[in-house]
Protein backbone atom coordinates (compact mmCIF):
# COMPACT_ATOMS: atom_id res chain seq x y z
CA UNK A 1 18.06 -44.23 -24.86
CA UNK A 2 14.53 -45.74 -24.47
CA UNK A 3 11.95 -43.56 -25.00
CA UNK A 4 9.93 -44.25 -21.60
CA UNK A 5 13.78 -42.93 -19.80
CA UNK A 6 13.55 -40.03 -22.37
CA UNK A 7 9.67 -38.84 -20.79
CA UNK A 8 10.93 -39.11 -17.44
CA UNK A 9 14.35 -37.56 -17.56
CA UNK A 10 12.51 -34.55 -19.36
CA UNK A 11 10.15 -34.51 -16.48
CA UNK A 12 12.58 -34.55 -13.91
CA UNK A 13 14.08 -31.70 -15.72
CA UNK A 14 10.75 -29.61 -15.86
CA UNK A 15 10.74 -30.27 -11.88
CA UNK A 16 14.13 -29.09 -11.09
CA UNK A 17 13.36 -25.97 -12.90
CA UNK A 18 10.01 -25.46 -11.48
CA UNK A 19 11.79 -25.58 -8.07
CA UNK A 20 14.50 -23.03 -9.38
CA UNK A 21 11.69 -20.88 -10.16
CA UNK A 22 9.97 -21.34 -6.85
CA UNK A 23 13.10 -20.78 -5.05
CA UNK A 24 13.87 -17.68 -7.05
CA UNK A 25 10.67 -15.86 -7.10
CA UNK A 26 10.15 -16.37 -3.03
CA UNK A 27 11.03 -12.90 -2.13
CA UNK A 28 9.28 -9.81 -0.44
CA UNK A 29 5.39 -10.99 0.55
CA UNK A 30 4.10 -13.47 -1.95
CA UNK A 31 0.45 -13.08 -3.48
CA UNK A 32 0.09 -16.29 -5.13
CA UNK A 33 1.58 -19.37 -5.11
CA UNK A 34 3.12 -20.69 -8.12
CA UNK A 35 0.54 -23.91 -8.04
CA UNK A 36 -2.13 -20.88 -8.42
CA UNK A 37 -3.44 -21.31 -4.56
CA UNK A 38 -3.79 -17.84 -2.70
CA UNK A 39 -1.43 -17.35 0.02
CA UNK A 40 -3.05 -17.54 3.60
CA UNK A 41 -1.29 -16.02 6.89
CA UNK A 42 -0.90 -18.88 9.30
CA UNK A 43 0.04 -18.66 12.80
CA UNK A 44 1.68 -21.45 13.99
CA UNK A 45 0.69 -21.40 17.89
CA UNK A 46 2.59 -22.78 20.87
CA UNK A 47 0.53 -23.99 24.29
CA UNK A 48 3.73 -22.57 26.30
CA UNK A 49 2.79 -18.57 25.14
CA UNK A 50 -0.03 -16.91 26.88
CA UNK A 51 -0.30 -13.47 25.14
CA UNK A 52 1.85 -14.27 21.96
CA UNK A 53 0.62 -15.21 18.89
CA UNK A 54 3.28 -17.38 17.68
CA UNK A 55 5.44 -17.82 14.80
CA UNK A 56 4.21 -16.69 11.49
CA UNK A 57 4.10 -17.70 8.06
CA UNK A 58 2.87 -16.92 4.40
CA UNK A 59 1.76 -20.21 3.18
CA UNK A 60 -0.12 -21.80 0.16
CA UNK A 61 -3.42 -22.51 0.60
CA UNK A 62 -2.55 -26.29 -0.86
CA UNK A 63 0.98 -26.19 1.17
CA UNK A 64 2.71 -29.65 1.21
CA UNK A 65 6.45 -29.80 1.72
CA UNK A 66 7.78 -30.68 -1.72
CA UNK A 67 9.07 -27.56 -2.48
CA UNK A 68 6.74 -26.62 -5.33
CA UNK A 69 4.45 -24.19 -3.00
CA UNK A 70 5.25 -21.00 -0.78
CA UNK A 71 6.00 -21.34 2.88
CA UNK A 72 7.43 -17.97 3.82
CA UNK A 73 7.85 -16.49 7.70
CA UNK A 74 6.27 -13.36 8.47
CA UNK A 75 9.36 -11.90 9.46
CA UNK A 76 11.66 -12.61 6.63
CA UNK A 77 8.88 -11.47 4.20
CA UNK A 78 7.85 -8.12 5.81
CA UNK A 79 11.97 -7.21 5.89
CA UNK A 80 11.95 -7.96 2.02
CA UNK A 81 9.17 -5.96 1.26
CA UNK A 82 9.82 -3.01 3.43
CA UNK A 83 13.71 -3.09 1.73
CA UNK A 84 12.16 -3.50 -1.72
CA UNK A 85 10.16 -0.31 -1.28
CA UNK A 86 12.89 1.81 0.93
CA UNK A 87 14.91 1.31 -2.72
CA UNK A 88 11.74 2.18 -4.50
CA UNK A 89 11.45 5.82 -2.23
CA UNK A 90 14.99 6.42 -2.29
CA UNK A 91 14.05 6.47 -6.41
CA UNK A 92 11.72 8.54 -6.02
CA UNK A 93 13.68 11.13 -3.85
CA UNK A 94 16.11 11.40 -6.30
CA UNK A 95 13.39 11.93 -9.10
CA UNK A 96 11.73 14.61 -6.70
CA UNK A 97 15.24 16.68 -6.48
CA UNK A 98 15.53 17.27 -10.02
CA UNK A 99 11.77 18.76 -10.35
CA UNK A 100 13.01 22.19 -9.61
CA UNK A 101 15.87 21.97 -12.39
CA UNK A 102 13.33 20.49 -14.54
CA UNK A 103 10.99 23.16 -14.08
CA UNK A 104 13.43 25.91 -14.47
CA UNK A 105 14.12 24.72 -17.99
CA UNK A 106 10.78 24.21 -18.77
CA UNK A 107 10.20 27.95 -18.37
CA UNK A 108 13.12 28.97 -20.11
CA UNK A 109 12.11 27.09 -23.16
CA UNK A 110 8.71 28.41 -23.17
CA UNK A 111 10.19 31.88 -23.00
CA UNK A 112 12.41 31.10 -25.70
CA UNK A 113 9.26 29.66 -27.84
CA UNK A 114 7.34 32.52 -26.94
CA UNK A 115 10.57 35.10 -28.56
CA UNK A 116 10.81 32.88 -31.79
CA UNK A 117 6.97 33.36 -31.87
CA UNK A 118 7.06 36.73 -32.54
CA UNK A 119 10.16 36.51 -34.61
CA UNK A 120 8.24 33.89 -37.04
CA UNK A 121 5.43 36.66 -36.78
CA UNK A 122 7.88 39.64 -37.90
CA UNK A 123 9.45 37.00 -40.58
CA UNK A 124 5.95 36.81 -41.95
CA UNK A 125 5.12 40.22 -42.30
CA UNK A 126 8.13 40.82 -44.01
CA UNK A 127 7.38 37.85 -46.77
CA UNK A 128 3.70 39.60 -46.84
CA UNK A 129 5.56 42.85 -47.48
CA UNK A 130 8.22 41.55 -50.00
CA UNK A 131 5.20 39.40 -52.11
CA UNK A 132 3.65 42.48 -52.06
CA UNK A 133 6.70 44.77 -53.73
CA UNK A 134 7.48 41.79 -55.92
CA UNK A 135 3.87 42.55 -57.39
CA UNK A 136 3.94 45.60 -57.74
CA UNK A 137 7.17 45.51 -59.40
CA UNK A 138 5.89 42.82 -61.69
CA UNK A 139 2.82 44.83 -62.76
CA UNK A 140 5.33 47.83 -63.45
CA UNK A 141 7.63 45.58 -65.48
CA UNK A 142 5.16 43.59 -67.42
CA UNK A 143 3.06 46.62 -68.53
């Protein structure tokens, strides 16, 4: 294979997969473009409509139809978003029922800390006490 088919084979490739990743990442309200551009909110208009505003879109500041930049209805990502974080609360409701249990244990373990406290605190008086006999008895048995 000639080396000039070899370049533009690979580039093809690099294409296809950029459009993959276009493709894939379109989803909820876009914030940038995968060219870089900043996403504008256009309103495409129609003379026939009086009041409404007509269709709408999130679209690439540089938009030209060859797939590469975003082009997105209103609608479609509005509905993406508001699903996205509906599964995001639901998350966090389930997080928020388990605070109580959570806390519960929490206090039992600091009353349980607090108890081997002052049972580390007798322990230590009785070493002190103990050291202290072992001392004496040492000073008795050594003189």
């Amino acid at each position: 294979m000639d080396p000039g088919e070899m370049r533009d084979t690979k580039r093809k490739k690099e294409y296809i997969n950029l459009l993959a990743n276009v493709a894939d990442s379109e989803y909820g309200i876009p914030t940038r473009c995968p060219c870089g551009g900043r996403i504008i909110h256009e309103v495409r208009g129609k003379e026939e409509y009086d009041t409404l505003p007509g269709k709408r879109f999130f679209t690439c500041k540089n938009y030209e139809a060859d797939g590469v930049h975003y082009r997105q209805p209103w609608v479609v990502g509005v509905q993406e978003q508001i699903e996205r974080l509906t599964k995001r609360v639901e998350e966090f409701e389930e997080v928020i029922k388990w605070v109580p249990v959570v806390n519960t244990k929490i206090q039992r373990l600091e009353a349980e800390v607090k108890a081997l406290t002052v049972e580390v605190d007798n322990l230590t008086g009785q070493v002190y006490n103990l050291s202290v006999q072992v001392e004496t008895l040492e000073k008795l048995w050594f003189d």
